[in-house]
N, C-alpha and C. Protein backbone atom coordinates (compact mmCIF):
# COMPACT_ATOMS: atom_id res chain seq x y z
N UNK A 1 116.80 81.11 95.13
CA UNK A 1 115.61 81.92 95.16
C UNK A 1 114.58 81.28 94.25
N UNK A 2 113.36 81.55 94.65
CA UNK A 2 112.39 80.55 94.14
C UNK A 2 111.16 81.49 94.38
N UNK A 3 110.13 80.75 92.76
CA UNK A 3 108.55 81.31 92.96
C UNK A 3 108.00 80.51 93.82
N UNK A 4 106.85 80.99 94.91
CA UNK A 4 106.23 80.57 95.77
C UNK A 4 105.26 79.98 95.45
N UNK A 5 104.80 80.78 94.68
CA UNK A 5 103.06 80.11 94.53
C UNK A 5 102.91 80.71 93.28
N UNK A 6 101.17 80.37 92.48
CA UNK A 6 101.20 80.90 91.18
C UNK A 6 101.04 80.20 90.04
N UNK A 7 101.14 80.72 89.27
CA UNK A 7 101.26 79.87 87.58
C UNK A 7 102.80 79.50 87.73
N UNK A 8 103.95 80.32 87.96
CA UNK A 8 105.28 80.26 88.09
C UNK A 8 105.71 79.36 89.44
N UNK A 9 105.27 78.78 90.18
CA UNK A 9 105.14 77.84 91.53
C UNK A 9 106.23 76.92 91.52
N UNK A 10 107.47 77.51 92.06
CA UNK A 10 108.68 76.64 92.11
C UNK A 10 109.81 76.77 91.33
N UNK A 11 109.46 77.96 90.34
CA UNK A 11 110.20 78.27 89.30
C UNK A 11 111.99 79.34 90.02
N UNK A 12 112.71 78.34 89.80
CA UNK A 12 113.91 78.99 90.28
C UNK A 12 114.68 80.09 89.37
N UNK A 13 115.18 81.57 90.41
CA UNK A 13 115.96 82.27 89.64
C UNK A 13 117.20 82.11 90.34
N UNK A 14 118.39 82.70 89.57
CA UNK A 14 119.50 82.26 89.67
C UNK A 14 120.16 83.78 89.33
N UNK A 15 120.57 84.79 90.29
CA UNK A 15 121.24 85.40 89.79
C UNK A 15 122.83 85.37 90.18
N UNK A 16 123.18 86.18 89.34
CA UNK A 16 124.92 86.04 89.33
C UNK A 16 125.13 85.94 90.76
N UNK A 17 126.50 85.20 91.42
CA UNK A 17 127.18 85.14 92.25
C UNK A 17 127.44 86.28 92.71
N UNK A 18 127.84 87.87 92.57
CA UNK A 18 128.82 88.76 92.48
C UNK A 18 127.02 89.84 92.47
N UNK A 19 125.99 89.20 92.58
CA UNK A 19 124.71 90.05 92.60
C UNK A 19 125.01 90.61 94.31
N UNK A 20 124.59 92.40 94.26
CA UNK A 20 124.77 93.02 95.31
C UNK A 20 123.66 92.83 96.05
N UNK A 21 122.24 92.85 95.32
CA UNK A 21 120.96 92.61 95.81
C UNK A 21 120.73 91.69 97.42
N UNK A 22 120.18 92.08 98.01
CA UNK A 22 120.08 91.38 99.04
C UNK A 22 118.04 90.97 99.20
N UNK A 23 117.99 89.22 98.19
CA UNK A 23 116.81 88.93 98.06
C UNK A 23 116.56 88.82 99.58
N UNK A 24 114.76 88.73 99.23
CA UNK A 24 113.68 88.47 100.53
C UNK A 24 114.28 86.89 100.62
N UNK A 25 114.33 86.38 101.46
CA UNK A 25 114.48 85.06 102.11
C UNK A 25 113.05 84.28 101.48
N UNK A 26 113.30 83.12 101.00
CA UNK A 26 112.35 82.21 100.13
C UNK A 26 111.07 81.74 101.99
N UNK A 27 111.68 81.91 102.77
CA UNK A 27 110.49 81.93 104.16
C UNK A 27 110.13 83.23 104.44
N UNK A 28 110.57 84.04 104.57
CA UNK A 28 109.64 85.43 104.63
C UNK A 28 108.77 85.78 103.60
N UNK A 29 108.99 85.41 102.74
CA UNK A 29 108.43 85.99 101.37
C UNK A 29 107.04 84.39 101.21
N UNK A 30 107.42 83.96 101.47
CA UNK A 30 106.07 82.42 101.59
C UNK A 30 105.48 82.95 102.85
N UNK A 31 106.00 83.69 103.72
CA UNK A 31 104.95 83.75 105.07
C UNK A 31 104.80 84.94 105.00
N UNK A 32 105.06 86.07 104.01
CA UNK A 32 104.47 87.30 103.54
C UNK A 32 103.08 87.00 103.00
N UNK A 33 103.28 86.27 102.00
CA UNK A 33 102.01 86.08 101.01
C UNK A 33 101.49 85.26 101.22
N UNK A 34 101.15 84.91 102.23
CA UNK A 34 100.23 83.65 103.18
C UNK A 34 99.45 85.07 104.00
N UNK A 35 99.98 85.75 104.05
CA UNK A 35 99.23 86.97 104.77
C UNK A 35 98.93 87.33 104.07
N UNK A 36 99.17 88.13 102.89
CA UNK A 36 98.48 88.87 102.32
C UNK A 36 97.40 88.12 101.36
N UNK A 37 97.75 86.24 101.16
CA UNK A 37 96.33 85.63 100.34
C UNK A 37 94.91 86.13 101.26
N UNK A 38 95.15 86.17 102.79
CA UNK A 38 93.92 86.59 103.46
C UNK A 38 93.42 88.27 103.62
N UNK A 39 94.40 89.01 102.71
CA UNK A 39 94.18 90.54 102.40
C UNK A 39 93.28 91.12 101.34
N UNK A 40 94.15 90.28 100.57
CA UNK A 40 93.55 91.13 98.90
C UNK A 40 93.80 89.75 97.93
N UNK A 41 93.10 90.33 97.06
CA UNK A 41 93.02 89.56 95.74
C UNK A 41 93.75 89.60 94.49
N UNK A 42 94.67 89.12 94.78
CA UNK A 42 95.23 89.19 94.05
C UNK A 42 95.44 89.38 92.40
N UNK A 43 94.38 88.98 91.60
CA UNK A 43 93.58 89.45 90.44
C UNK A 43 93.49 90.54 90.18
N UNK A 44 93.69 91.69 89.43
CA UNK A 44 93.54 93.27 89.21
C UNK A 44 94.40 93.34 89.84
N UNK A 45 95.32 93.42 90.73
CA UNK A 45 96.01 94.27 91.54
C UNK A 45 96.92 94.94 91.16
N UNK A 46 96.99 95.98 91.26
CA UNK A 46 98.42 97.31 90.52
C UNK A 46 99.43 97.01 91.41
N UNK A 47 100.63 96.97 91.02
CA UNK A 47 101.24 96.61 92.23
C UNK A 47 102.42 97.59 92.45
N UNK A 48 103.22 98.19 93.02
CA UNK A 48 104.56 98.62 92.86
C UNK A 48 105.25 98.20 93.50
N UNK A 49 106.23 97.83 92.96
CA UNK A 49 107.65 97.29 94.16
C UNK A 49 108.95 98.10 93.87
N UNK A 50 109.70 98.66 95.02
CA UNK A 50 110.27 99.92 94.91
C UNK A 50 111.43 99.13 95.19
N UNK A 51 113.03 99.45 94.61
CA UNK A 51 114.26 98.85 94.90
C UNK A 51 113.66 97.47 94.93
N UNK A 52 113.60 96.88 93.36
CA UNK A 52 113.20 95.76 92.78
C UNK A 52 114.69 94.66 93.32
N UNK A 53 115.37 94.88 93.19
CA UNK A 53 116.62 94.25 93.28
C UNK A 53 116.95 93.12 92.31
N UNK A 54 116.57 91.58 92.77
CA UNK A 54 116.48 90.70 92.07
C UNK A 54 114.86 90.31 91.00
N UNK A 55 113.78 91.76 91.89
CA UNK A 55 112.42 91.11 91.03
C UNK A 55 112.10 89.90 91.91
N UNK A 56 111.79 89.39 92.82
CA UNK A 56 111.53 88.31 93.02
C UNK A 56 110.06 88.40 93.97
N UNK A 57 110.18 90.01 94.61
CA UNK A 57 108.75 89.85 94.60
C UNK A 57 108.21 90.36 93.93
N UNK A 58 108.42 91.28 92.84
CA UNK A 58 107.38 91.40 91.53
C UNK A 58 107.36 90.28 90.64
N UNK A 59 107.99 89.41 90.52
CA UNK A 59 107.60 88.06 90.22
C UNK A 59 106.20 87.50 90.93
N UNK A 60 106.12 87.25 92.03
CA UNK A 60 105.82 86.85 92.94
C UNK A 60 104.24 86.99 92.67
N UNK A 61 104.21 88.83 93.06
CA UNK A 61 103.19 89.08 92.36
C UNK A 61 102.31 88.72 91.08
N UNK A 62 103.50 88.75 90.23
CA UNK A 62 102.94 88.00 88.69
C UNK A 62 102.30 86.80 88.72
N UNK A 63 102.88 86.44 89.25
CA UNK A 63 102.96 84.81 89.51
C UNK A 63 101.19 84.29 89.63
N UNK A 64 101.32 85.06 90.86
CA UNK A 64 100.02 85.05 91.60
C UNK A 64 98.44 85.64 90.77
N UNK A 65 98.68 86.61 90.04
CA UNK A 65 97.98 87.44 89.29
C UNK A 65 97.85 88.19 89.13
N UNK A 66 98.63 89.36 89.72
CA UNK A 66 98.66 90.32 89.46
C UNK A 66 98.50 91.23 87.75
N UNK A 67 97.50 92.32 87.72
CA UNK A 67 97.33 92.53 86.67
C UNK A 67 98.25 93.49 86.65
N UNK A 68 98.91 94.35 86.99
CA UNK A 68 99.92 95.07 86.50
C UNK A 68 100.87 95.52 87.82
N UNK A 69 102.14 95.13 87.20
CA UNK A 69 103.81 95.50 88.44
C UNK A 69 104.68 96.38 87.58
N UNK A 70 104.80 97.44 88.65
CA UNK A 70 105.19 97.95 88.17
C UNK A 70 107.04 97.95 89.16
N UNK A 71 108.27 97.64 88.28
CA UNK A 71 109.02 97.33 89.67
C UNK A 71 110.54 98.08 89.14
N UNK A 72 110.73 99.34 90.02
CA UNK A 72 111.51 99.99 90.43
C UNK A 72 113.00 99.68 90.91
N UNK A 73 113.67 99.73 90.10
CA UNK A 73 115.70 99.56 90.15
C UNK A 73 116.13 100.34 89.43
N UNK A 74 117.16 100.69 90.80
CA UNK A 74 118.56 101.88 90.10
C UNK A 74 119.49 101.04 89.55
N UNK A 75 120.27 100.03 89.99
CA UNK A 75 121.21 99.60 89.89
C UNK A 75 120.96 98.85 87.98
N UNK A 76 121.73 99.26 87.47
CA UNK A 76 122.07 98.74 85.81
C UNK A 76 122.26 96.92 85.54
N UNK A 77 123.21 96.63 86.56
CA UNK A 77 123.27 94.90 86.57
C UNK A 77 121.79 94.67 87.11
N UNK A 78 120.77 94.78 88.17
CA UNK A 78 119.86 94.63 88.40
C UNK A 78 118.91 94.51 87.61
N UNK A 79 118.64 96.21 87.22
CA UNK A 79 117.86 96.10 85.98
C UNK A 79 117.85 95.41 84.91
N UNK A 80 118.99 95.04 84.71
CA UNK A 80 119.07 94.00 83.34
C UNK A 80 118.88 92.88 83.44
N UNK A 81 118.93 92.35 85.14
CA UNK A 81 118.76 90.70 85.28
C UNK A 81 117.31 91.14 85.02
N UNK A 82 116.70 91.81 85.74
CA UNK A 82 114.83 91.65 85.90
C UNK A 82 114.23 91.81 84.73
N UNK A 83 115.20 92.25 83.72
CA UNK A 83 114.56 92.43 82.33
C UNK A 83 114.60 91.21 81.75
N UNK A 84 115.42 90.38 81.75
CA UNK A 84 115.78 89.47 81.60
C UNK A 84 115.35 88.16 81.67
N UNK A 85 114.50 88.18 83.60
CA UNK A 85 113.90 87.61 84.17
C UNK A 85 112.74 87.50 83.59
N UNK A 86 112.28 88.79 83.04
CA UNK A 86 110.82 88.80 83.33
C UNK A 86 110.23 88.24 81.64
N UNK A 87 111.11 88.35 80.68
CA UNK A 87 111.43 87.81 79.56
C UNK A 87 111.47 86.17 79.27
N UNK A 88 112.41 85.88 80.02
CA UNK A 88 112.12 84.42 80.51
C UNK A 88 111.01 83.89 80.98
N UNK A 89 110.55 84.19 81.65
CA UNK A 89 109.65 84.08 82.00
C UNK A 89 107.80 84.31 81.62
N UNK A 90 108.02 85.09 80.75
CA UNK A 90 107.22 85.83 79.92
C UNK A 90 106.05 86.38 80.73
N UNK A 91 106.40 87.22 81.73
CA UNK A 91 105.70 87.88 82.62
C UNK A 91 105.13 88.91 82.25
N UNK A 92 104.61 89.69 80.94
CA UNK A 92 104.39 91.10 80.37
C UNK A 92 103.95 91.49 81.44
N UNK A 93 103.45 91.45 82.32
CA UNK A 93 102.06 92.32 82.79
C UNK A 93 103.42 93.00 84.00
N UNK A 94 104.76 92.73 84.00
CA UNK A 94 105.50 93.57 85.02
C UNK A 94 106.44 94.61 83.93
N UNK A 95 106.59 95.89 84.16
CA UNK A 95 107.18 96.85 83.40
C UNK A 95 108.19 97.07 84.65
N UNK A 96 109.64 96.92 84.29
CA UNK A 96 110.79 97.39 84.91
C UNK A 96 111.04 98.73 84.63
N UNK A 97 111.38 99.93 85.37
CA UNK A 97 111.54 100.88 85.17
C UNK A 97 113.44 101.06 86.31
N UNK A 98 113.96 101.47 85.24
CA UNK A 98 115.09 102.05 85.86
C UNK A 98 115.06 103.58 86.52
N UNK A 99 115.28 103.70 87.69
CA UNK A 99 115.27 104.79 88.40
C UNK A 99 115.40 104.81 89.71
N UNK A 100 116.43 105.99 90.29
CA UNK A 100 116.04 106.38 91.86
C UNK A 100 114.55 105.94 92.32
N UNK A 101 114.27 105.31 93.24
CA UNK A 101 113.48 105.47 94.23
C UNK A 101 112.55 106.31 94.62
N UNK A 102 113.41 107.79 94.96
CA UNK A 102 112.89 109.06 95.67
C UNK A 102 112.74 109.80 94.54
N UNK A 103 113.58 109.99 93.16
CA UNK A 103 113.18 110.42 92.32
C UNK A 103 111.78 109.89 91.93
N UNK A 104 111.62 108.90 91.43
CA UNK A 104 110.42 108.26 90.89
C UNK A 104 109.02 108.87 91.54
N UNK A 105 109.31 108.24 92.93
CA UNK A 105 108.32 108.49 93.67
C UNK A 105 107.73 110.45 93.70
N UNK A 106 108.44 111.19 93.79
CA UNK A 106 108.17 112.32 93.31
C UNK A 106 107.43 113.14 92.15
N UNK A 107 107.68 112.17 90.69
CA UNK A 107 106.90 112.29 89.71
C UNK A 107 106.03 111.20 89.75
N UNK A 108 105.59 110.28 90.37
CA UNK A 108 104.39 109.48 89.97
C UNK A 108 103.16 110.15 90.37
N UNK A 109 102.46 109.43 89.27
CA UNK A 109 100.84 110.13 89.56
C UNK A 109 100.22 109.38 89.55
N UNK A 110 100.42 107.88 89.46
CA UNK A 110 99.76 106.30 89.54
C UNK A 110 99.08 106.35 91.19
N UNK A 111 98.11 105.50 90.82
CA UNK A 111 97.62 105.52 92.45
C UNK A 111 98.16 103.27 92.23
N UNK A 112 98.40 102.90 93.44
CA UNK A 112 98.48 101.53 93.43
C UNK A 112 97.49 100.76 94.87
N UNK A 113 97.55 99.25 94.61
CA UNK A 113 96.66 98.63 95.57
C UNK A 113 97.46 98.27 96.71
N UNK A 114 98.72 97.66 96.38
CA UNK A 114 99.72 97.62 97.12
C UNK A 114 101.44 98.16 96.64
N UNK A 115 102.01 98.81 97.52
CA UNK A 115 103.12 98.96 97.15
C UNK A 115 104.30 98.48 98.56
N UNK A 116 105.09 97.41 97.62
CA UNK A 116 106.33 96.97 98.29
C UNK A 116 107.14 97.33 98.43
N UNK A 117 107.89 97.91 99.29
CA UNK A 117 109.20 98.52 99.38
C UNK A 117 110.45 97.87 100.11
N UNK A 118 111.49 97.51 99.54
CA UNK A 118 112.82 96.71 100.14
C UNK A 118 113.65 97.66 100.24
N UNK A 119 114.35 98.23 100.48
CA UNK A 119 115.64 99.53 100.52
C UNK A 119 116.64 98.51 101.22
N UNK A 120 117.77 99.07 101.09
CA UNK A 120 119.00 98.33 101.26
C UNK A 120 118.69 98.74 103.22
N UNK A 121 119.16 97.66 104.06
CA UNK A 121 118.39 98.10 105.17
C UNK A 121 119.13 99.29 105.94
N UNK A 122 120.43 99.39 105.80
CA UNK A 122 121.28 100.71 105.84
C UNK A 122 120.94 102.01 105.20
N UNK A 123 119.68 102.54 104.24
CA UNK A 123 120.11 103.60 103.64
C UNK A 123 119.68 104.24 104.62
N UNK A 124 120.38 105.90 104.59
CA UNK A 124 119.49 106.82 104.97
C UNK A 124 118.68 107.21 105.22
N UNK A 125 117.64 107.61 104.40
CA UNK A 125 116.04 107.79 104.04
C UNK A 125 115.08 106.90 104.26
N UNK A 126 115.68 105.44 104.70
CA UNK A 126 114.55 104.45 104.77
C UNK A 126 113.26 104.88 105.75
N UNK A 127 113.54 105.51 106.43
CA UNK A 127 112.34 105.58 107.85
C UNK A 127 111.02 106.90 106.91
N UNK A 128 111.86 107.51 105.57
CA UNK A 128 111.27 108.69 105.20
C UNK A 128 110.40 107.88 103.81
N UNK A 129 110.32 107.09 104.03
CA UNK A 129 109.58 106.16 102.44
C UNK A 129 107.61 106.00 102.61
N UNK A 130 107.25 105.75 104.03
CA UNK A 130 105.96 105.97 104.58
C UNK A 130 104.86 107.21 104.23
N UNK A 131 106.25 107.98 104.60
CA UNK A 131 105.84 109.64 104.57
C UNK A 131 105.82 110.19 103.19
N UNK A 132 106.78 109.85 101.75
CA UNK A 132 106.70 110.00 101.20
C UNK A 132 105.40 109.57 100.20
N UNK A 133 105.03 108.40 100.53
CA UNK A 133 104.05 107.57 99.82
C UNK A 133 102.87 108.00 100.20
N UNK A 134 102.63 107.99 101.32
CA UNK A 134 101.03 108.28 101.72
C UNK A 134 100.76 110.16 101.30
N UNK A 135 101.98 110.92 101.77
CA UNK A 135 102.03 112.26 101.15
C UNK A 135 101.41 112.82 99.48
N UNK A 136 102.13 111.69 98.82
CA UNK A 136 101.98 111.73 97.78
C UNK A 136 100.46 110.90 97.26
N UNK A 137 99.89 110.44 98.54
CA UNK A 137 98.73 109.45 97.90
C UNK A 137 98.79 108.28 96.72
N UNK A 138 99.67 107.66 97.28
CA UNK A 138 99.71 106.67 95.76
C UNK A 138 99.46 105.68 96.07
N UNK A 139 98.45 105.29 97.53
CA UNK A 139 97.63 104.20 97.51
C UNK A 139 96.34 104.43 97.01
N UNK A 140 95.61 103.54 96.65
CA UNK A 140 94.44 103.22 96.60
C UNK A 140 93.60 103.35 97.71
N UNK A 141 92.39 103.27 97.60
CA UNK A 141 91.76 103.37 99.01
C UNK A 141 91.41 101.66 99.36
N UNK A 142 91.57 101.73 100.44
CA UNK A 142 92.59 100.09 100.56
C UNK A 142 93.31 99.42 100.64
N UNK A 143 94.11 100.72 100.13
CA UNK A 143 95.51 100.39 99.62
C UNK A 143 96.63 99.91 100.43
N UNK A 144 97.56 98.89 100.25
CA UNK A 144 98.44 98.75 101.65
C UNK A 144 100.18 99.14 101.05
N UNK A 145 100.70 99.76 101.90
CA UNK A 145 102.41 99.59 102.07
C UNK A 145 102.98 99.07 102.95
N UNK A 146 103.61 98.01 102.44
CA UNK A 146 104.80 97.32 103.18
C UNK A 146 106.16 97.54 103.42
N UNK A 147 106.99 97.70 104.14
CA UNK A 147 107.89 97.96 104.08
C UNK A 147 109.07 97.31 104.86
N UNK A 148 110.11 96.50 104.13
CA UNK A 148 110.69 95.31 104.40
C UNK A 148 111.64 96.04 105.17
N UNK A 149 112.20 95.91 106.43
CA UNK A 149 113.31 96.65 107.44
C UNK A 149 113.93 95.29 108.06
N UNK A 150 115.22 96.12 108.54
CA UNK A 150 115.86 95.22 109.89
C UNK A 150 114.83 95.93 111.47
N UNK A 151 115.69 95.30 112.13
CA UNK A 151 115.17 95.08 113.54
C UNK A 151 115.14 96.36 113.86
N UNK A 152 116.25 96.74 113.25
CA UNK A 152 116.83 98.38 114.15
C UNK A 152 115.67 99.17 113.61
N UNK A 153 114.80 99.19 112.82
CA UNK A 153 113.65 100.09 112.43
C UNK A 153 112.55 99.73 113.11
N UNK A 154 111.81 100.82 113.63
CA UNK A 154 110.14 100.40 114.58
C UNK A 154 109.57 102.03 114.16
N UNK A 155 108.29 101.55 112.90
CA UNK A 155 107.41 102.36 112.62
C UNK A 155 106.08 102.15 113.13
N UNK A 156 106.44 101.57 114.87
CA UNK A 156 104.96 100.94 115.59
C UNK A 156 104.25 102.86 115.39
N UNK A 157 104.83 104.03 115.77
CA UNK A 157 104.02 105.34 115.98
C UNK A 157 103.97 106.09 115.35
N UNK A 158 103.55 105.43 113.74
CA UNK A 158 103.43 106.24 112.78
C UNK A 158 102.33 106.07 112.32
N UNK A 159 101.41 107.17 112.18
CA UNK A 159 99.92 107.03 112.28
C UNK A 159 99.43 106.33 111.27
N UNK A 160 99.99 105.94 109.95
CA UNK A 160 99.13 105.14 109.37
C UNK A 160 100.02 103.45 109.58
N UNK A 161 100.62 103.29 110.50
CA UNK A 161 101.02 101.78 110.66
C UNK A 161 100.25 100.75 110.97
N UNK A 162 100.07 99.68 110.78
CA UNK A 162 98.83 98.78 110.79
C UNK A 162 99.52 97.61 111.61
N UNK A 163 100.90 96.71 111.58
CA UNK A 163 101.07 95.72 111.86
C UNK A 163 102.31 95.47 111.25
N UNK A 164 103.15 94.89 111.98
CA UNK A 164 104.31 94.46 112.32
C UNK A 164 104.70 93.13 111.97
N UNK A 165 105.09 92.52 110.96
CA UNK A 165 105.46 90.76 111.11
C UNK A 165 106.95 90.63 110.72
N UNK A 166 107.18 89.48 111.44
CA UNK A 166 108.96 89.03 111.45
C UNK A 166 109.09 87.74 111.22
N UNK A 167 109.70 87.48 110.42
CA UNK A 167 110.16 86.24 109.79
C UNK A 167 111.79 86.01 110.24
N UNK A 168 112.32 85.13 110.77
CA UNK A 168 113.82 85.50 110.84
C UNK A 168 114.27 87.02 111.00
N UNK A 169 114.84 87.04 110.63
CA UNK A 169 116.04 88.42 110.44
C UNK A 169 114.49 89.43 109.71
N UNK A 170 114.32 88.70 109.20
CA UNK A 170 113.48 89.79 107.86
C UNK A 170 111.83 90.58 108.89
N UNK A 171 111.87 91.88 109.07
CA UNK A 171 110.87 92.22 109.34
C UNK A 171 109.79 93.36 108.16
N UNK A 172 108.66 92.90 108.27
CA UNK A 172 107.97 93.39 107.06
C UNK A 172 106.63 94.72 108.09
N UNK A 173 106.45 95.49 107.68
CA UNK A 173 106.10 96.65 108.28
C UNK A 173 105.00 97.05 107.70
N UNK A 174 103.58 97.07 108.00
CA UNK A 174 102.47 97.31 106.91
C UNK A 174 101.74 98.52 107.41
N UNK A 175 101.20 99.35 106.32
CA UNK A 175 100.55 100.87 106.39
C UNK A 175 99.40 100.70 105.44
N UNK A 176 98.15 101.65 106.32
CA UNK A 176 97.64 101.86 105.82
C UNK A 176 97.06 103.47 105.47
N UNK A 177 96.56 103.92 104.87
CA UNK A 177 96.39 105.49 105.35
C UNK A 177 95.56 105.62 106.03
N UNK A 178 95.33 106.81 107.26
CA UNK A 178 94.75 106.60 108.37
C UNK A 178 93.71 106.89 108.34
N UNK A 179 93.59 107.69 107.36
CA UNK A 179 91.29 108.51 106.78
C UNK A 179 90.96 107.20 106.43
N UNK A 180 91.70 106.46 105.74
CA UNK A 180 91.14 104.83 104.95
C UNK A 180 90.99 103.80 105.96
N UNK A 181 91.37 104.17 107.17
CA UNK A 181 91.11 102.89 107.91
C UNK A 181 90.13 103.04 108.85
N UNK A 182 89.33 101.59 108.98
CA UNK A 182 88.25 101.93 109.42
C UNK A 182 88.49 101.79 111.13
């Protein structure tokens, strides 16, 4: 696993063998942010990334410029690599927060520019993460959500869905809210 682009541009992480995380693929994640360099600006951008796993796209983000990540893990070995990571790295501008997901998302009152979401592609609730976010308003106006799925997920008829891209195996799912779009 590797930084893409950035001040960090090539910079390899290495997590444990026995890591449950299932990273973005080093080509989805380069042909993610080849899309989104023609979105937004990366500069200022608030970012959230939900089920951080390895951090590699709140890295990513950093990397790039992001002025503040904020990146979301339950899992304890996780959290401690990304703390770890981001230390190494000396990334301040990303704050790891340990926590549920759905918990979190319930008490936040942050609004963000973009928020990333990876869920293990089996859970439950994944199809309910759209609904939760835009419900709760915690985009920006502008604001985009992504949301990294397998195949077996299609949020083409969900009113704030914008566009669909597939990389290999990896499909990435983008929202916008629907009053915000022009």
């Amino acid at each position: 696993m590797r930084i893409v682009s950035g001040t960090h541009k090539g910079r390899r992480i290495h997590p444990d063998k026995n890591f449950k995380a299932r990273p973005t693929t080093d080509f989805a994640k380069e042909n993610l942010f080849n899309v989104l360099h023609n979105l937004v600006d990366f500069e200022d951008l608030i970012v959230l990334d939900l089920f951080g796993g390895t951090g590699g796209i709140s890295y990513e983000f950093a990397s790039r410029g992001a002025k503040s990540v904020i990146c979301v893990e339950l899992d304890h070995k996780h959290f401690l690599f990304i703390q770890k990571t981001i230390g190494e790295l000396e990334l301040d501008q990303i704050l790891p927060i340990r926590s549920n997901v759905f918990r979190f998302l319930k008490t936040c009152h942050q609004k963000f520019d973009m928020i990333f979401a990876d869920p293990p592609y089996d859970l439950k609730d994944l199809e309910s993460i759209p609904d939760l976010i835009i419900e709760k308003d915690l985009l920006n106006a502008e604001g985009i959500l992504i949301v990294e799925h397998s195949s077996k997920n299609d949020f083409s008829n969900h009113p704030s869905f914008m566009e669909k891209r597939t990389y290999g195996s990896v499909n990435f799912s983008f929202f916008q809210c629907s009053a915000k779009k022009e």
